[in-house]
N, C-alpha and C. Protein backbone atom coordinates (compact mmCIF):
# COMPACT_ATOMS: atom_id res chain seq x y z
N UNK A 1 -12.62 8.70 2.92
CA UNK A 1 -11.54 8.79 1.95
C UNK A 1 -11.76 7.71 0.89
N UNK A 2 -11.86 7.91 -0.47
CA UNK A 2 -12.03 7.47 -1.56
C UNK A 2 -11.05 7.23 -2.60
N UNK A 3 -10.09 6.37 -2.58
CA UNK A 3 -9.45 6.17 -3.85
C UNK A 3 -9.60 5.71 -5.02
N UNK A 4 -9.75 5.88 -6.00
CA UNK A 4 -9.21 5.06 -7.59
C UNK A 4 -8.25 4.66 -8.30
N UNK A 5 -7.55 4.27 -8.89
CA UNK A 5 -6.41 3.69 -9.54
C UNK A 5 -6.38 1.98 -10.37
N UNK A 6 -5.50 2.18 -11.25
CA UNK A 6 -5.57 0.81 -11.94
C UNK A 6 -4.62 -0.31 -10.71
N UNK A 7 -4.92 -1.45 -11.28
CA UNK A 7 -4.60 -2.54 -9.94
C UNK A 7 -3.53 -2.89 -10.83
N UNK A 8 -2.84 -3.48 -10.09
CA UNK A 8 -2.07 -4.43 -9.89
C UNK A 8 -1.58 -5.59 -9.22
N UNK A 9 -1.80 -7.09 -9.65
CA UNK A 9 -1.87 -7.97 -9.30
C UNK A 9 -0.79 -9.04 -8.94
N UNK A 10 -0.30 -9.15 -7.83
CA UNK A 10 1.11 -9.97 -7.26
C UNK A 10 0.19 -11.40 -6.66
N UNK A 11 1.00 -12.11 -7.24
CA UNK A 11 0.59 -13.59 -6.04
C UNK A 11 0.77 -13.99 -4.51
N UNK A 12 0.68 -14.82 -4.14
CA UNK A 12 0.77 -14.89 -2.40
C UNK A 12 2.51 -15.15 -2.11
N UNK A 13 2.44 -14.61 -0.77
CA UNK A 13 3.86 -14.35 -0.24
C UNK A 13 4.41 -13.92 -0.72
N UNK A 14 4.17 -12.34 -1.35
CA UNK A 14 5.02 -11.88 -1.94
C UNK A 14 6.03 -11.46 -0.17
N UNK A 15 7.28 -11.45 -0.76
CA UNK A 15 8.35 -10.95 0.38
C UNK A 15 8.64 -9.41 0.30
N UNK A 16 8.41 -9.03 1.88
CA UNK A 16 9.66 -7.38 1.76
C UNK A 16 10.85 -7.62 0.78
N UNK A 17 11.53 -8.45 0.21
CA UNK A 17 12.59 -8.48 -0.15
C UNK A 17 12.36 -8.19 -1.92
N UNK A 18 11.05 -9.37 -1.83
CA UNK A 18 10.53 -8.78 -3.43
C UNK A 18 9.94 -7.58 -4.07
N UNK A 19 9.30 -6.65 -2.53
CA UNK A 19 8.82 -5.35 -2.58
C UNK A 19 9.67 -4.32 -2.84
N UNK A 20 10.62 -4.44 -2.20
CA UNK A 20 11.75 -3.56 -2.38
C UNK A 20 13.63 -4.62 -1.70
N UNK A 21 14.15 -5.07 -2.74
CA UNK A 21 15.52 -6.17 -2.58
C UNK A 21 16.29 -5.04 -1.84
N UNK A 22 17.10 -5.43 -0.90
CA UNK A 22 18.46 -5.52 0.28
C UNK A 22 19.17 -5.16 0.07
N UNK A 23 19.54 -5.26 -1.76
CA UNK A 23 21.05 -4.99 -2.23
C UNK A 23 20.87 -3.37 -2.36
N UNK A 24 19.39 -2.90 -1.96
CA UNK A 24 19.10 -1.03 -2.74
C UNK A 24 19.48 -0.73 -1.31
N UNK A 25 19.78 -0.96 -0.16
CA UNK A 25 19.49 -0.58 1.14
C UNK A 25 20.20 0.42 1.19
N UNK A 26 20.50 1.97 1.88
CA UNK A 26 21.43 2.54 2.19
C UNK A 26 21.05 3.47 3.16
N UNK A 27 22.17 3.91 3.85
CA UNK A 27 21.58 4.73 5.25
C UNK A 27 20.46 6.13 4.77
N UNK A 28 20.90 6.90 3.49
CA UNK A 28 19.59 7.86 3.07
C UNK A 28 19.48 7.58 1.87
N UNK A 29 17.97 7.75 1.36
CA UNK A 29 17.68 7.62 0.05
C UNK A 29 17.07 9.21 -0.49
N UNK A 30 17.75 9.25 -2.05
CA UNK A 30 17.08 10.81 -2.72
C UNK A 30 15.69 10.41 -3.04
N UNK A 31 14.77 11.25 -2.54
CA UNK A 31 13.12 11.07 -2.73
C UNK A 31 13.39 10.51 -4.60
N UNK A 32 12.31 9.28 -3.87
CA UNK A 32 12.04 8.96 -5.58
C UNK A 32 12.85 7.72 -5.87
N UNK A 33 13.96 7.42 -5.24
CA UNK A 33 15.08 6.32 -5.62
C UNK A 33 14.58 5.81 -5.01
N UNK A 34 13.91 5.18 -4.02
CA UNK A 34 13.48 3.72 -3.77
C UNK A 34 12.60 3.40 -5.32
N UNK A 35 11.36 4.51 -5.28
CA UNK A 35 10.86 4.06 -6.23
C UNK A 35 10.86 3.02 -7.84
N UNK A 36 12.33 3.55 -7.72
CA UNK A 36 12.97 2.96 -8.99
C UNK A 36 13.18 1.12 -8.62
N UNK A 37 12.91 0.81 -7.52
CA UNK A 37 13.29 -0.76 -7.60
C UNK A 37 11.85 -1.28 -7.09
N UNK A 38 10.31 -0.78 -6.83
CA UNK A 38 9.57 -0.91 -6.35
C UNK A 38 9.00 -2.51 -7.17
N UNK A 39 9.00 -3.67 -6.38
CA UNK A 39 8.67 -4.98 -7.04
C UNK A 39 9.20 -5.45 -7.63
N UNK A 40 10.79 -5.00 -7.68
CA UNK A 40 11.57 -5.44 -8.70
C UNK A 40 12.01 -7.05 -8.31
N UNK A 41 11.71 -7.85 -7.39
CA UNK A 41 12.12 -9.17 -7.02
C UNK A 41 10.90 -10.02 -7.81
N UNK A 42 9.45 -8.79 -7.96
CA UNK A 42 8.40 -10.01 -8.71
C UNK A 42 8.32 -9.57 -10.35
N UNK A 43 8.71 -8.16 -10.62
CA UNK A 43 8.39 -8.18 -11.51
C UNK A 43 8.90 -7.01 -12.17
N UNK A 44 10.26 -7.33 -12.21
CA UNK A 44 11.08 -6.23 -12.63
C UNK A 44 10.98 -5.14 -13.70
N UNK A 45 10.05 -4.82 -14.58
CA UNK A 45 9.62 -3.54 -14.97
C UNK A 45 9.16 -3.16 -14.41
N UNK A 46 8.30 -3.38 -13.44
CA UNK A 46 6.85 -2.56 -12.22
C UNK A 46 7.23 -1.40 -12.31
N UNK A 47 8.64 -0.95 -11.91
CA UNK A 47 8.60 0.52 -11.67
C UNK A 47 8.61 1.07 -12.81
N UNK A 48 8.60 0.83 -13.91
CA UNK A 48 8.32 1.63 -15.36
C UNK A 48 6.81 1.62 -15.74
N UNK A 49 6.41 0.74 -14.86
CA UNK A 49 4.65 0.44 -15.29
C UNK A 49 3.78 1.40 -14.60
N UNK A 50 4.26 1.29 -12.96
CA UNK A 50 3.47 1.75 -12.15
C UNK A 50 3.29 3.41 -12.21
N UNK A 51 1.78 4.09 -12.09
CA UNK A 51 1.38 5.57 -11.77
C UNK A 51 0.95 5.60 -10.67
N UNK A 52 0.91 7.43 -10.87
CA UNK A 52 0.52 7.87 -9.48
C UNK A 52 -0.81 6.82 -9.11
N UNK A 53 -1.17 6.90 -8.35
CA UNK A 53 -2.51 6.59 -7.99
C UNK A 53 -3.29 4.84 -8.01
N UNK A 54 -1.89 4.26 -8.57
CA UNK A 54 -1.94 2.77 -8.65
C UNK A 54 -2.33 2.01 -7.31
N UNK A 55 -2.90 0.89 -7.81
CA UNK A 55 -3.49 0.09 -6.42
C UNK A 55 -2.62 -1.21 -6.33
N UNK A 56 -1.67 -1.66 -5.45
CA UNK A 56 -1.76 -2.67 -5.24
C UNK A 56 -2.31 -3.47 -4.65
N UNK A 57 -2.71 -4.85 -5.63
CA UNK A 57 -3.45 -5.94 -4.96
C UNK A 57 -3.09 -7.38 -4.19
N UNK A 58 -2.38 -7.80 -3.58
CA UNK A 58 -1.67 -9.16 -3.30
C UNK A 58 -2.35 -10.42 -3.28
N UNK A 59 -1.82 -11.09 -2.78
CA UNK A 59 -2.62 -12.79 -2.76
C UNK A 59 -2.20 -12.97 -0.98
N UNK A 60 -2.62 -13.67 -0.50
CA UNK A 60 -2.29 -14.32 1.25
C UNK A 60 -0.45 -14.16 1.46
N UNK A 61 -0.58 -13.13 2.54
CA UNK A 61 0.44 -13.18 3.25
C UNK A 61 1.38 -12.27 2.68
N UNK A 62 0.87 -11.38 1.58
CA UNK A 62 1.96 -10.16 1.54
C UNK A 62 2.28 -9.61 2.10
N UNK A 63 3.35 -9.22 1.76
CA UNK A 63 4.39 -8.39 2.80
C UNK A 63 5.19 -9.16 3.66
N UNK A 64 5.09 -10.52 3.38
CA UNK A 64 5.69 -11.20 5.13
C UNK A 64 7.41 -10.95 4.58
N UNK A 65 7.91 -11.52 5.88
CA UNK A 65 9.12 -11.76 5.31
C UNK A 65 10.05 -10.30 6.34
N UNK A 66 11.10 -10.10 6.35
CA UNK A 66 11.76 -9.17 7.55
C UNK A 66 11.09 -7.57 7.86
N UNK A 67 11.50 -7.05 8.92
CA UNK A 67 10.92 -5.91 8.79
C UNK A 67 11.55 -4.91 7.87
N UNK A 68 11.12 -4.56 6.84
CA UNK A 68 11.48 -3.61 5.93
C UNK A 68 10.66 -2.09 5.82
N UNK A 69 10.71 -1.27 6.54
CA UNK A 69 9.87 0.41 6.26
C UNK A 69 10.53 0.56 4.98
N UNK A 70 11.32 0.04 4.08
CA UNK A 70 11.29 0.69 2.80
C UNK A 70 10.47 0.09 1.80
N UNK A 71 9.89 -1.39 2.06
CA UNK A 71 8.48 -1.84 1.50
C UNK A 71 7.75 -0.46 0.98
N UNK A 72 7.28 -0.67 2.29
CA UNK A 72 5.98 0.40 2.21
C UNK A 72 6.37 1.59 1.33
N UNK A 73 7.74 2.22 1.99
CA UNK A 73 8.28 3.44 1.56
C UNK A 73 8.10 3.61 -0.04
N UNK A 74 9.05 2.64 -0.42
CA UNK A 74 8.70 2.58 -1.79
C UNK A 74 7.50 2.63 -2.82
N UNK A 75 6.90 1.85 -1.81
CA UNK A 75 5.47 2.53 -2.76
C UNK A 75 4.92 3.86 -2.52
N UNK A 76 4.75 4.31 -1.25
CA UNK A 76 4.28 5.58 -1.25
C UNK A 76 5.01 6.49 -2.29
N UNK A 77 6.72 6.13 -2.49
CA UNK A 77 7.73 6.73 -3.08
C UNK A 77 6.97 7.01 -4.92
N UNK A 78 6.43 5.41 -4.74
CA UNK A 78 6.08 5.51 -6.49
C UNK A 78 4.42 6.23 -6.77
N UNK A 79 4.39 6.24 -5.50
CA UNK A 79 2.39 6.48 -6.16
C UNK A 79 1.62 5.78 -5.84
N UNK A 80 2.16 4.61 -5.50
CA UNK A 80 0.93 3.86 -5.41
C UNK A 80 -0.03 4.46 -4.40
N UNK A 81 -1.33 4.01 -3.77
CA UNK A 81 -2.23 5.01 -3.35
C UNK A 81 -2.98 4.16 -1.98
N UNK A 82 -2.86 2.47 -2.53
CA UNK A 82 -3.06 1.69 -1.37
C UNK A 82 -2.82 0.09 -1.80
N UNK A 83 -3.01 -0.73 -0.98
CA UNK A 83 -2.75 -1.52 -0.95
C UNK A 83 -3.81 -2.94 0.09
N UNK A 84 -4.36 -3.56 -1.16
CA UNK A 84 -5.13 -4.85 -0.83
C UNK A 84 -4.86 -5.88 -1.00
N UNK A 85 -5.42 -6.93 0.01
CA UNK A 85 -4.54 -8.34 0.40
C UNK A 85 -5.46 -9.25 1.22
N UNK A 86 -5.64 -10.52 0.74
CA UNK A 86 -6.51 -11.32 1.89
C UNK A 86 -5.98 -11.04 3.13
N UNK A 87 -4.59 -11.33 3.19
CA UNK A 87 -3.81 -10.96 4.73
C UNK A 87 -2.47 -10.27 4.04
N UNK A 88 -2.02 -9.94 5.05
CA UNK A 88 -0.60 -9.62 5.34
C UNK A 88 0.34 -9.90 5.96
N UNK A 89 1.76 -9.50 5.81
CA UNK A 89 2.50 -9.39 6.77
C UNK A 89 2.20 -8.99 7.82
N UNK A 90 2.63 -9.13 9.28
CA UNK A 90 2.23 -8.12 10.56
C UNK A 90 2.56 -6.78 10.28
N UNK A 91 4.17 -6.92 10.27
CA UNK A 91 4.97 -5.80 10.15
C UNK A 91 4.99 -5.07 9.18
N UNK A 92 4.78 -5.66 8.29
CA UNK A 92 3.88 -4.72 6.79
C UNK A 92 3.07 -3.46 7.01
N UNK A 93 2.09 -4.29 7.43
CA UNK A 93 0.77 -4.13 7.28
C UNK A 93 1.26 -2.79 8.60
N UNK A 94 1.59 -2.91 9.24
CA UNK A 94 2.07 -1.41 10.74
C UNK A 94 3.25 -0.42 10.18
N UNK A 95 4.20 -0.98 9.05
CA UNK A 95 4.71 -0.17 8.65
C UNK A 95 3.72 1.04 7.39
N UNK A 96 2.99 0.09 6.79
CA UNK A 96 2.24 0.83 5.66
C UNK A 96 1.24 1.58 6.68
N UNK A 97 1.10 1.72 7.51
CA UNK A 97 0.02 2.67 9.15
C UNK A 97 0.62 3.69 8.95
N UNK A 98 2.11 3.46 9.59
CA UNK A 98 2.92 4.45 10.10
C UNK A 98 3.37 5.50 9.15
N UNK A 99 3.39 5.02 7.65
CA UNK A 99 3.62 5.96 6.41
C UNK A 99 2.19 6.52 5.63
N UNK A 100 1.38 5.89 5.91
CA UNK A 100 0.25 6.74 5.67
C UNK A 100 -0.11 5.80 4.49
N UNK A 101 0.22 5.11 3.90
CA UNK A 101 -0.42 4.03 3.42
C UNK A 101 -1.38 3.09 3.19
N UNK A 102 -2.76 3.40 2.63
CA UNK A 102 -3.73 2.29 3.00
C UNK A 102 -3.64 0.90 3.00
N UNK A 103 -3.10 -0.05 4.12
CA UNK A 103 -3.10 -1.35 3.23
C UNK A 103 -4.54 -1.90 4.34
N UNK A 104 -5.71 -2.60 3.41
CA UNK A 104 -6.98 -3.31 3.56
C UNK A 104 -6.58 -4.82 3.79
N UNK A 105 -7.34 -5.41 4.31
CA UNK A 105 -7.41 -6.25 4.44
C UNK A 105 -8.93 -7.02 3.40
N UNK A 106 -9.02 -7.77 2.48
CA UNK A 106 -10.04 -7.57 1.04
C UNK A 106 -10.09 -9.43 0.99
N UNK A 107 -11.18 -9.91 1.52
CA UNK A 107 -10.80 -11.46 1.46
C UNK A 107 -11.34 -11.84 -0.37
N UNK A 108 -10.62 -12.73 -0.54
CA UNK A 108 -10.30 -13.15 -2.07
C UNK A 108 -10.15 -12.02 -2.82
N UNK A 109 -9.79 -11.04 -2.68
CA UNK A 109 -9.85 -10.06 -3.61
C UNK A 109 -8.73 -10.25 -4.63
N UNK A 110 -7.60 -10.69 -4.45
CA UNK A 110 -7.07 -11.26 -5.78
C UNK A 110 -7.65 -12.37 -6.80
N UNK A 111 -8.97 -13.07 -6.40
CA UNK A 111 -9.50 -13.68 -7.39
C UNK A 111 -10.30 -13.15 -8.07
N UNK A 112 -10.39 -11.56 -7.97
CA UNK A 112 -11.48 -11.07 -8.56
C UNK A 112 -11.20 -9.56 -8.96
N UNK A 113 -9.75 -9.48 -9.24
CA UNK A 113 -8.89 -8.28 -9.71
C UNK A 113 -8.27 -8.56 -10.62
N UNK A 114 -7.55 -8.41 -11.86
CA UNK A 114 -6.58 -8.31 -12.60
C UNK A 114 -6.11 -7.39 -12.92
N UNK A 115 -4.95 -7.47 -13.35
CA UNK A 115 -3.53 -6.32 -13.89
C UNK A 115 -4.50 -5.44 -14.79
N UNK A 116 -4.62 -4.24 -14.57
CA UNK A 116 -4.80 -3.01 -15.34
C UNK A 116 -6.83 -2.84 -14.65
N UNK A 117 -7.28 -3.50 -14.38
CA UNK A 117 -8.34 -3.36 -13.92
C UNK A 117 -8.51 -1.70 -13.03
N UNK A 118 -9.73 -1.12 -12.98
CA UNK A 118 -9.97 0.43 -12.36
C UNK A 118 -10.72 0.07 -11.36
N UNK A 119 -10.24 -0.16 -9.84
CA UNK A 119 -10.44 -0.50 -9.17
C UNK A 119 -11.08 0.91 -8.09
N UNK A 120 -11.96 0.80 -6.91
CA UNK A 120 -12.51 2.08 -5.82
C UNK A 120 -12.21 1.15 -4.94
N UNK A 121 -11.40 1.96 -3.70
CA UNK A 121 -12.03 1.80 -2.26
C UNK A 121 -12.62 3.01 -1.74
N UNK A 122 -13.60 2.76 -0.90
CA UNK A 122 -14.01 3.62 0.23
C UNK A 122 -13.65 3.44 1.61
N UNK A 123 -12.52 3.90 2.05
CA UNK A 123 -11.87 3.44 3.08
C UNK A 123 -12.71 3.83 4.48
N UNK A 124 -13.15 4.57 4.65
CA UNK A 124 -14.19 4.82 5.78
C UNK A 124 -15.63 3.82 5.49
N UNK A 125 -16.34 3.34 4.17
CA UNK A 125 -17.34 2.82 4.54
C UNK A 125 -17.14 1.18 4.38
N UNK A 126 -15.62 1.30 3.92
CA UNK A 126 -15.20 -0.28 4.01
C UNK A 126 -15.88 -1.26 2.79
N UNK A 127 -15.54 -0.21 1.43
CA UNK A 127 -16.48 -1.30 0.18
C UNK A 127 -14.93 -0.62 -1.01
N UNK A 128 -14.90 -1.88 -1.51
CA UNK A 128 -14.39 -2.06 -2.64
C UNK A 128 -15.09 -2.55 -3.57
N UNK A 129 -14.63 -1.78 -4.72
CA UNK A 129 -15.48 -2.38 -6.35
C UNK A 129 -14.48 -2.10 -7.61
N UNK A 130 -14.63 -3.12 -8.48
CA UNK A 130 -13.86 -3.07 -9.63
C UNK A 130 -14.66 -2.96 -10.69
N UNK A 131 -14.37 -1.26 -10.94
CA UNK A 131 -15.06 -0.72 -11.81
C UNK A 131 -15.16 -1.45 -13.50
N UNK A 132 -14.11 -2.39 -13.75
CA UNK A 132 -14.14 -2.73 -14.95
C UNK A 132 -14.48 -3.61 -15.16
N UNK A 133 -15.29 -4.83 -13.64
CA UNK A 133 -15.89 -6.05 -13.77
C UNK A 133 -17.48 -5.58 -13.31
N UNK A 134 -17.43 -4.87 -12.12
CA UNK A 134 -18.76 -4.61 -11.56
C UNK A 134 -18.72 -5.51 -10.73
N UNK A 135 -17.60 -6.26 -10.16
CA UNK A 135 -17.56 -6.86 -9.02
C UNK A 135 -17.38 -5.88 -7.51
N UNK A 136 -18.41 -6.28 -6.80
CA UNK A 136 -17.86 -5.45 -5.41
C UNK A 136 -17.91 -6.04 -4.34
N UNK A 137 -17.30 -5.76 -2.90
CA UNK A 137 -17.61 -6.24 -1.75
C UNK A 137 -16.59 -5.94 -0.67
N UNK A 138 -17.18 -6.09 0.59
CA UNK A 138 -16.81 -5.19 1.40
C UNK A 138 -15.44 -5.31 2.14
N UNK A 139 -15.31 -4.64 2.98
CA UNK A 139 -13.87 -5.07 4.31
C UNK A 139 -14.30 -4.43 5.01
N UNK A 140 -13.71 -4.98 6.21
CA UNK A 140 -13.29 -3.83 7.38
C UNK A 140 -13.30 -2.23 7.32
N UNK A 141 -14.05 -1.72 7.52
CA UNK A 141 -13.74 0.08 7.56
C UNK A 141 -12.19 0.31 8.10
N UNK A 142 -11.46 0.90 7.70
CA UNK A 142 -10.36 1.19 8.85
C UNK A 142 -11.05 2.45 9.71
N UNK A 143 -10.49 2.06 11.14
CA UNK A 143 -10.29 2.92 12.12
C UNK A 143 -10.58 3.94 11.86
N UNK A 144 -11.73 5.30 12.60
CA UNK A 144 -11.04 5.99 12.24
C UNK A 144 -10.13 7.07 13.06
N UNK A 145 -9.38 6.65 13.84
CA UNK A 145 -8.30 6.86 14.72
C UNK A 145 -6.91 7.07 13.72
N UNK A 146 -7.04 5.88 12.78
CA UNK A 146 -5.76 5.64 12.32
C UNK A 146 -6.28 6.52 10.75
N UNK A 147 -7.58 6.26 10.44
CA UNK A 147 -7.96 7.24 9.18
C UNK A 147 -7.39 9.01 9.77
N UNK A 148 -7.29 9.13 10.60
CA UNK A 148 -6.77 10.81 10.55
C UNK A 148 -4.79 10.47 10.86
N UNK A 149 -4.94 9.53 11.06
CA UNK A 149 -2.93 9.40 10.64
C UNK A 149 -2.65 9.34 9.30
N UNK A 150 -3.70 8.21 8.18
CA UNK A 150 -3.18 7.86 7.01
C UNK A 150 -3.80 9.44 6.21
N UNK A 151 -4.72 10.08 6.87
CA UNK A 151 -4.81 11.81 5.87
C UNK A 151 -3.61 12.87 6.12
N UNK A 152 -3.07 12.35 7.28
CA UNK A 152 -2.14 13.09 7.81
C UNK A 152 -1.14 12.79 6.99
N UNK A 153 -0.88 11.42 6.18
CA UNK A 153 0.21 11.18 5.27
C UNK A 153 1.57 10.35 6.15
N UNK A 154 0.73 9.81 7.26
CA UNK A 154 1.86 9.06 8.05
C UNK A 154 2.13 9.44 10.04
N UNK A 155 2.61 8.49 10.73
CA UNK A 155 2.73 8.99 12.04
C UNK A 155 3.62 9.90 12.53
N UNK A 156 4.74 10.07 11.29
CA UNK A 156 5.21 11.36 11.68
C UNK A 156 4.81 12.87 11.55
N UNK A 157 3.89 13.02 10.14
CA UNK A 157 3.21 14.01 9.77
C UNK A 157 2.53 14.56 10.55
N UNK A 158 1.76 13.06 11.21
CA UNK A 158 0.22 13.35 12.20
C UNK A 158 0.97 14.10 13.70
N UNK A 159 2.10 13.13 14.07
CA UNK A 159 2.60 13.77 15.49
C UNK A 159 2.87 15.04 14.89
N UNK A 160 3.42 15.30 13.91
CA UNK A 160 3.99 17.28 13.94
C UNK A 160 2.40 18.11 13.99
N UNK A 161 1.33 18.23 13.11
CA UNK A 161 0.35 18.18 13.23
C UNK A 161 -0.37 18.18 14.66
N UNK A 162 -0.18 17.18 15.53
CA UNK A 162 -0.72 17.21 16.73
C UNK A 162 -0.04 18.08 17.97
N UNK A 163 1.15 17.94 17.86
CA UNK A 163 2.03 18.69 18.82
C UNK A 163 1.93 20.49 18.17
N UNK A 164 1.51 20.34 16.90
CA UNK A 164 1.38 22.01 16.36
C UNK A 164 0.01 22.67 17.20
N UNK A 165 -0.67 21.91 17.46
CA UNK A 165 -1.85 22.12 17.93
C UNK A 165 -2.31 22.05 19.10
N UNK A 166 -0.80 21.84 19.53
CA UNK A 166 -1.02 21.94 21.65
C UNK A 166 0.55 22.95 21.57
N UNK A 167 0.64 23.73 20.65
CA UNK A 167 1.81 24.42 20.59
C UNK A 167 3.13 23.82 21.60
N UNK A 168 3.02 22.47 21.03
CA UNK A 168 4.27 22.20 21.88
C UNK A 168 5.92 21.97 21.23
């Protein structure tokens, strides 16, 4: 699996809270309304900026901060397509699994990305490159256990999918 998209560049620790703020919380959301507050704690136009197919990039330790599934949500909500980070949150990083979300693990890769840059991953051979520097280098392959959950579009998709197929 191969993505492209322009990057986008957040500094370290960004918080669940700055990914998507507490005050949007509500028991259901209309597809698309998270989207509208996506980064709004770092950088409150984002959601007027961000397209389909956008990459986010972080600095050490994004995502930390409470468990939030509407993090993640929200971006899948807006488009974004994946998500790279020296590290992460724990709970981040398992919520963006469970929604089908690529988030990489990319050491220094925020020193060698900037805002609007046309960034590739190859998520099965584990290489990133930024098409607009000609900088590249590798990560971790993800799984590919968890690569047929994140094609599946998430662990709920994949369980309907799997249980369709033992007709259960």
């Amino acid at each position: 699996m191969s993505i492209k998209g322009k990057a986008w560049v957040f500094g370290e620790n960004i918080n669940t809270d700055q990914i998507f703020p507490k005050r949007y919380f509500k028991p259901v959301y209309d597809p698309g309304e998270m989207a509208t507050h996506l980064m709004e704690g770092a950088d409150e136009e984002f959601p007027r900026k961000v397209g389909d197919g956008d990459i986010i990039v972080g600095g050490n330790n994004f995502g930390c901060g409470s468990s939030r599934e509407e993090a993640p949500g929200a971006m899948t909500e807006a488009g974004v397509a994946a998500v790279m980070a020296p590290s992460f949150g724990r709970i981040f990083l398992r919520n963006s699994i469970n929604l089908g979300l690529p988030a990489v693990y990319v050491t220094d890769i925020d020193q060698h990305v900037s805002t609007g840059d046309e960034v590739e991953l190859d998520l099965e051979a584990g290489v990133v490159r930024n098409l607009s520097t000609g900088y590249e280098t590798t990560f971790q392959p993800i799984n590919p256990e968890l690569m047929k959950l994140m094609e599946a579009g998430g662990l709920v998709e994949y369980t309907r999918q799997v249980l369709s197929e033992k007709n259960v």
